[in-house]
N, C-alpha and C. Protein backbone atom coordinates (compact mmCIF):
# COMPACT_ATOMS: atom_id res chain seq x y z
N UNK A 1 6.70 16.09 6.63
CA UNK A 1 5.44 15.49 6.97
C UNK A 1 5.68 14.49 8.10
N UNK A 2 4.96 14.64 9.16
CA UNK A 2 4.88 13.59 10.44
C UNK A 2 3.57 12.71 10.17
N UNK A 3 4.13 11.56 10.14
CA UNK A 3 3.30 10.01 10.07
C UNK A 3 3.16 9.37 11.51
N UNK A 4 1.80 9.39 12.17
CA UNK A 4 1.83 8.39 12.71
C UNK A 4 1.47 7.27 12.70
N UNK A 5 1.36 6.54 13.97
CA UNK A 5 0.62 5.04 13.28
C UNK A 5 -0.73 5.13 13.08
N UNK A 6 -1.18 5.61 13.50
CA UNK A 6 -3.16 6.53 13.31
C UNK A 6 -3.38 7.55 12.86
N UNK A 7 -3.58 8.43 12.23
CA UNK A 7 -4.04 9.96 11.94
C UNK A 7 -5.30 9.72 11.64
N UNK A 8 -5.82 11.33 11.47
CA UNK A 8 -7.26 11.09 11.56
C UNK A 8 -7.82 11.58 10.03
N UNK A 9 -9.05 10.54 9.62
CA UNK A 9 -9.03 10.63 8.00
C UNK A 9 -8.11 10.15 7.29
N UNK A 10 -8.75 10.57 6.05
CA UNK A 10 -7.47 10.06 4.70
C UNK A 10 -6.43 10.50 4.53
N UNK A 11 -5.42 9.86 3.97
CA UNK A 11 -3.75 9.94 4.43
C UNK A 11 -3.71 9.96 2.91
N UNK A 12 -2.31 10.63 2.59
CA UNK A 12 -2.05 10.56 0.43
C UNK A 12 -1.61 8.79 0.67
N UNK A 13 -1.47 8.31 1.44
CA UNK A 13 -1.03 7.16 1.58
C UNK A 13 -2.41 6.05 1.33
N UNK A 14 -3.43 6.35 2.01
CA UNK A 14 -4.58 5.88 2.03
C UNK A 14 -5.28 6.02 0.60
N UNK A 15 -5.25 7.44 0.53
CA UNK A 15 -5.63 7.85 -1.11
C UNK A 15 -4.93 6.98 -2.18
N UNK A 16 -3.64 6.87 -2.37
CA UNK A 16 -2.79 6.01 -3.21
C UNK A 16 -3.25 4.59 -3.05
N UNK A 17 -3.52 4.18 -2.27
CA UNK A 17 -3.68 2.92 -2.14
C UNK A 17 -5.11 2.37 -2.47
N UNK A 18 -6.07 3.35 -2.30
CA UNK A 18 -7.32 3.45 -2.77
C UNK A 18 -7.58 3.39 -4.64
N UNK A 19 -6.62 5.02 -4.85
CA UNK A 19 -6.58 5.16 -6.06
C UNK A 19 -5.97 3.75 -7.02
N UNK A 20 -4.91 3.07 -7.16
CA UNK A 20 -4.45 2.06 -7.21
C UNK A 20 -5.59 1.04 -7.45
N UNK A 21 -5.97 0.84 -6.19
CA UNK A 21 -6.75 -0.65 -6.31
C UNK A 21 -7.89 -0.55 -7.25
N UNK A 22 -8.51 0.83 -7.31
CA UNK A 22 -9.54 0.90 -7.94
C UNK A 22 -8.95 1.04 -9.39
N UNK A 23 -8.05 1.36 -9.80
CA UNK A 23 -8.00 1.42 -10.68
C UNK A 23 -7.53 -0.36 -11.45
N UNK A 24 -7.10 -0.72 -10.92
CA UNK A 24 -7.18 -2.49 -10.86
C UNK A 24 -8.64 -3.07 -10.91
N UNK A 25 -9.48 -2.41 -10.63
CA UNK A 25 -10.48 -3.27 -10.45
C UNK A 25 -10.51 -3.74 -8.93
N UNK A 26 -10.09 -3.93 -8.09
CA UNK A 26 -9.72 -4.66 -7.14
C UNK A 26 -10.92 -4.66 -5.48
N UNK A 27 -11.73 -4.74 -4.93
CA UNK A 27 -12.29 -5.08 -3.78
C UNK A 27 -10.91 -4.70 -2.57
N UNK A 28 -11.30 -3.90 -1.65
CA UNK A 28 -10.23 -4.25 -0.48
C UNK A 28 -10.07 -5.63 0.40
N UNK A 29 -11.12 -6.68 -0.13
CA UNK A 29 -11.11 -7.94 0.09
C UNK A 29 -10.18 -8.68 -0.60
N UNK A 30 -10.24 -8.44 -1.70
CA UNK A 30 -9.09 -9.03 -3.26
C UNK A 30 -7.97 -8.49 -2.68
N UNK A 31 -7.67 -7.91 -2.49
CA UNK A 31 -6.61 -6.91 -1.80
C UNK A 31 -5.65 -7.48 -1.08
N UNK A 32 -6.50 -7.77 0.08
CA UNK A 32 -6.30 -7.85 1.38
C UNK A 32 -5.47 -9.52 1.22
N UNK A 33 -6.58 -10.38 -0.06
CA UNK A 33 -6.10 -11.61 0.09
C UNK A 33 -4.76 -11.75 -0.76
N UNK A 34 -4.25 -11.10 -1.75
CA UNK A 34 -3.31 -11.21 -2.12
C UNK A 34 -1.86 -10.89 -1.70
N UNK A 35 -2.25 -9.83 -0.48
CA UNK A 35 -1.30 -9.21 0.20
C UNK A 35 -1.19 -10.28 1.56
N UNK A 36 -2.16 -11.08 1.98
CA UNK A 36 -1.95 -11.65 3.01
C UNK A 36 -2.03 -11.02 4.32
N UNK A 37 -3.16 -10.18 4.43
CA UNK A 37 -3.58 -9.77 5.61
C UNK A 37 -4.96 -9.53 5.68
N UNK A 38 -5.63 -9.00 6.61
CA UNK A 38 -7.32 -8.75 6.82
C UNK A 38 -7.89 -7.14 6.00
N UNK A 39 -9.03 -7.76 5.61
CA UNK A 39 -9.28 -6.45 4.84
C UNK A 39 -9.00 -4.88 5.31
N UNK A 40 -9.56 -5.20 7.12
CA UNK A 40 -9.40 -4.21 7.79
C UNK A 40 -8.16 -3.54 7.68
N UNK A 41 -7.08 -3.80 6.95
CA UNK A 41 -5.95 -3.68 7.13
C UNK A 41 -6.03 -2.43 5.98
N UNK A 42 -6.45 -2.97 4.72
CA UNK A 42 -6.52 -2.47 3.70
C UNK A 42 -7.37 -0.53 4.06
N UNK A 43 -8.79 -1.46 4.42
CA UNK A 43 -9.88 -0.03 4.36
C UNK A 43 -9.54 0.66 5.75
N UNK A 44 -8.71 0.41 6.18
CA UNK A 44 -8.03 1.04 7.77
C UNK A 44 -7.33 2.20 7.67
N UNK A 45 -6.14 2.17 6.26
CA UNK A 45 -5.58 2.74 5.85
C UNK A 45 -6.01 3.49 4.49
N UNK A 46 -6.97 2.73 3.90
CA UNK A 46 -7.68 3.86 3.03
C UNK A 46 -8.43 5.34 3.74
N UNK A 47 -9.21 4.27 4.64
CA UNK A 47 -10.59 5.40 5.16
C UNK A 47 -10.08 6.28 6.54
N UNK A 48 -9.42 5.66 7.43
CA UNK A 48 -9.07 6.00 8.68
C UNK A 48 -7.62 6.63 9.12
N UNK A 49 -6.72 6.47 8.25
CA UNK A 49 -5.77 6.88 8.00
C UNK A 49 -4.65 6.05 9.22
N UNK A 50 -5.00 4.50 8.98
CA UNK A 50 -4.13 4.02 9.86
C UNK A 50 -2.99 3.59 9.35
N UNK A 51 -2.04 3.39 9.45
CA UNK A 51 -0.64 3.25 8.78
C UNK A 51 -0.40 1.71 9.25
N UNK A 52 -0.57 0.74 7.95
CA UNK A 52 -0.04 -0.71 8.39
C UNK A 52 1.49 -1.01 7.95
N UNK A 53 1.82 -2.37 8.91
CA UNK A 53 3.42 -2.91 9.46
C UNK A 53 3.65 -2.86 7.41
N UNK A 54 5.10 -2.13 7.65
CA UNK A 54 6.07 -1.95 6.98
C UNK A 54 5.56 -3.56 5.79
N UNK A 55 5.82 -4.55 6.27
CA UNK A 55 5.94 -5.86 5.45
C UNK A 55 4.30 -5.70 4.74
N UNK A 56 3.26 -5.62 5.10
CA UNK A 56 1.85 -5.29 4.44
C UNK A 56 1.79 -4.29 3.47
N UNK A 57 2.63 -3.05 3.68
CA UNK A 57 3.08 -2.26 2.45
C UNK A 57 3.62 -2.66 1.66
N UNK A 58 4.91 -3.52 1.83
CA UNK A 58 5.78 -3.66 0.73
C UNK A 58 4.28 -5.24 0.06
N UNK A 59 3.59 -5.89 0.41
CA UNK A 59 3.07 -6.27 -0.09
C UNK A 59 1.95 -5.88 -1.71
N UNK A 60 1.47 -4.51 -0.59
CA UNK A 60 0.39 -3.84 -1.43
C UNK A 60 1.41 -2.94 -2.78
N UNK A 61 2.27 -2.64 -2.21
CA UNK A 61 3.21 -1.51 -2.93
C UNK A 61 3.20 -3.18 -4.50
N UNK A 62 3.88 -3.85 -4.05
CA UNK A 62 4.07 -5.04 -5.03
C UNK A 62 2.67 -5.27 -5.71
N UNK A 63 1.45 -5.52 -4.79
CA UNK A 63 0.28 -5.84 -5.62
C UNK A 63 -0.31 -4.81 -6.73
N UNK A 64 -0.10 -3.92 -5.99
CA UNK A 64 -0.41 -2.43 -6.89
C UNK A 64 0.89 -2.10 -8.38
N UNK A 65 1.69 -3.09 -7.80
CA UNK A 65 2.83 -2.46 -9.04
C UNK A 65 2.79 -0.76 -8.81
N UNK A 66 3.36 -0.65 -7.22
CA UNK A 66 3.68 0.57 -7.40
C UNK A 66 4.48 0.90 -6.41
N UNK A 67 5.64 1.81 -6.48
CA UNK A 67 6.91 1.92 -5.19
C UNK A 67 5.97 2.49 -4.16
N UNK A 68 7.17 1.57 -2.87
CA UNK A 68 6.41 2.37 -1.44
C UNK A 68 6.64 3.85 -1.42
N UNK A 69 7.45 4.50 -1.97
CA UNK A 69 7.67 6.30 -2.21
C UNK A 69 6.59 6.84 -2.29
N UNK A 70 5.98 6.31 -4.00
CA UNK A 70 4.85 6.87 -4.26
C UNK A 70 3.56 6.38 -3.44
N UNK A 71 3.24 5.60 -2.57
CA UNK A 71 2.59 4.93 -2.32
C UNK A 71 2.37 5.82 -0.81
N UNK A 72 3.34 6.34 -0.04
CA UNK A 72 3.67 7.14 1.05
C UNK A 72 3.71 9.00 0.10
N UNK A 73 2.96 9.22 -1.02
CA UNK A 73 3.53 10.02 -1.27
C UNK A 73 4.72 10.97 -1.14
N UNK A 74 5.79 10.45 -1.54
CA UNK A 74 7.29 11.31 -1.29
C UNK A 74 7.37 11.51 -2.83
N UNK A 75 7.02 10.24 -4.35
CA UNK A 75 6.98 10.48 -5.13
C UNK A 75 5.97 10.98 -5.75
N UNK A 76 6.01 11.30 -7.38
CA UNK A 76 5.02 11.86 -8.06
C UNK A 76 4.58 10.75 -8.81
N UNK A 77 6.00 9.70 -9.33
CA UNK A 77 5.50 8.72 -9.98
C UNK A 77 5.64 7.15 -9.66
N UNK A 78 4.33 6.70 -9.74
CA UNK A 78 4.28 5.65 -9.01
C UNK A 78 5.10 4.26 -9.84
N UNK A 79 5.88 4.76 -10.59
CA UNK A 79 7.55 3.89 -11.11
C UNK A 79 7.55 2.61 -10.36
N UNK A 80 7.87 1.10 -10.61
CA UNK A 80 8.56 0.06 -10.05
C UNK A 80 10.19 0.31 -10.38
N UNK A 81 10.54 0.77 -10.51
CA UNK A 81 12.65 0.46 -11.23
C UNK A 81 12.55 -0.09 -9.58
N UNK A 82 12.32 0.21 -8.21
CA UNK A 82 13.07 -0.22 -7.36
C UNK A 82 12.50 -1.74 -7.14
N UNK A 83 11.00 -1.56 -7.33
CA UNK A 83 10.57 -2.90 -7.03
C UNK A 83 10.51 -4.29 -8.19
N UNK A 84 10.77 -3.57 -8.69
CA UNK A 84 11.62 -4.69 -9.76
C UNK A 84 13.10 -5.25 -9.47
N UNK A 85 13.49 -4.63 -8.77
CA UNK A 85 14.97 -5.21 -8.16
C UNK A 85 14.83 -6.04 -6.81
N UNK A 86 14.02 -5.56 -5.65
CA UNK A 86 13.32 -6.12 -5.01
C UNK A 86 12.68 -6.98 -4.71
N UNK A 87 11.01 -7.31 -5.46
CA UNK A 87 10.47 -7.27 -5.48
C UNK A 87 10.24 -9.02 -4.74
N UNK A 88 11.36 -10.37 -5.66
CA UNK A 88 11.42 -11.32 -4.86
C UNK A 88 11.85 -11.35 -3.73
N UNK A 89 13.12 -10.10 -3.32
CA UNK A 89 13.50 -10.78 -2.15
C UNK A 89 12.26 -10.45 -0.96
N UNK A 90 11.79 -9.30 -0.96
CA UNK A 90 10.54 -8.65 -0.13
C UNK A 90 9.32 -9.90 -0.13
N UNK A 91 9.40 -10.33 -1.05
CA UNK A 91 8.04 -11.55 -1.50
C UNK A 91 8.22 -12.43 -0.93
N UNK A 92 9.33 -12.95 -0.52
CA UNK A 92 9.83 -14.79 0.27
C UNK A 92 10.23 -13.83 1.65
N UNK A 93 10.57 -12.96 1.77
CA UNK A 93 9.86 -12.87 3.43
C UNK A 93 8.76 -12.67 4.15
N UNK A 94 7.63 -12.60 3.21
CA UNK A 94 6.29 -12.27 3.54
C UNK A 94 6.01 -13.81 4.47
């Protein structure tokens, strides 16, 4: 699969990240503020299939409690084991 930084439409990436929040309950505003970026960031990559900076993923991947794998669909299950090992050091570089 080729990723760019734009594609057109929904991405399994966009979908995951959609699926996720909603299932949280979550606003792409709530989202956006916990991850520390603009909503647009969020519904950019839900709806439009824009691919945000590496560090805004590992944010959402963390807010969602869910690996960037599954989150990029490469996995099936959206597992933390990695981001539980992670998860501070990724967090104090935000």
């Amino acid at each position: 699969m080729t990723w760019t930084s734009k594609a057109q439409g929904s991405t399994p990436l966009g979908n995951r990240i959609k699926q996720e929040r909603l299932r949280l309950g979550m606003s792409p505003d709530v989202l956006a503020a916990h991850v520390g970026c603009a909503p647009s960031q969020i519904t950019g990559a839900e709806n439009r299939g824009v691919i945000p900076h590496i560090r805004i993923l590992a944010g959402i991947a963390l807010t969602l409690h869910c690996s960037l794998d599954w989150l990029c669909g490469l996995e099936d299950d959206p597992g933390q084991e990695i981001l539980t090992q992670i998860g501070v050091h990724i967090g104090n570089k935000m």
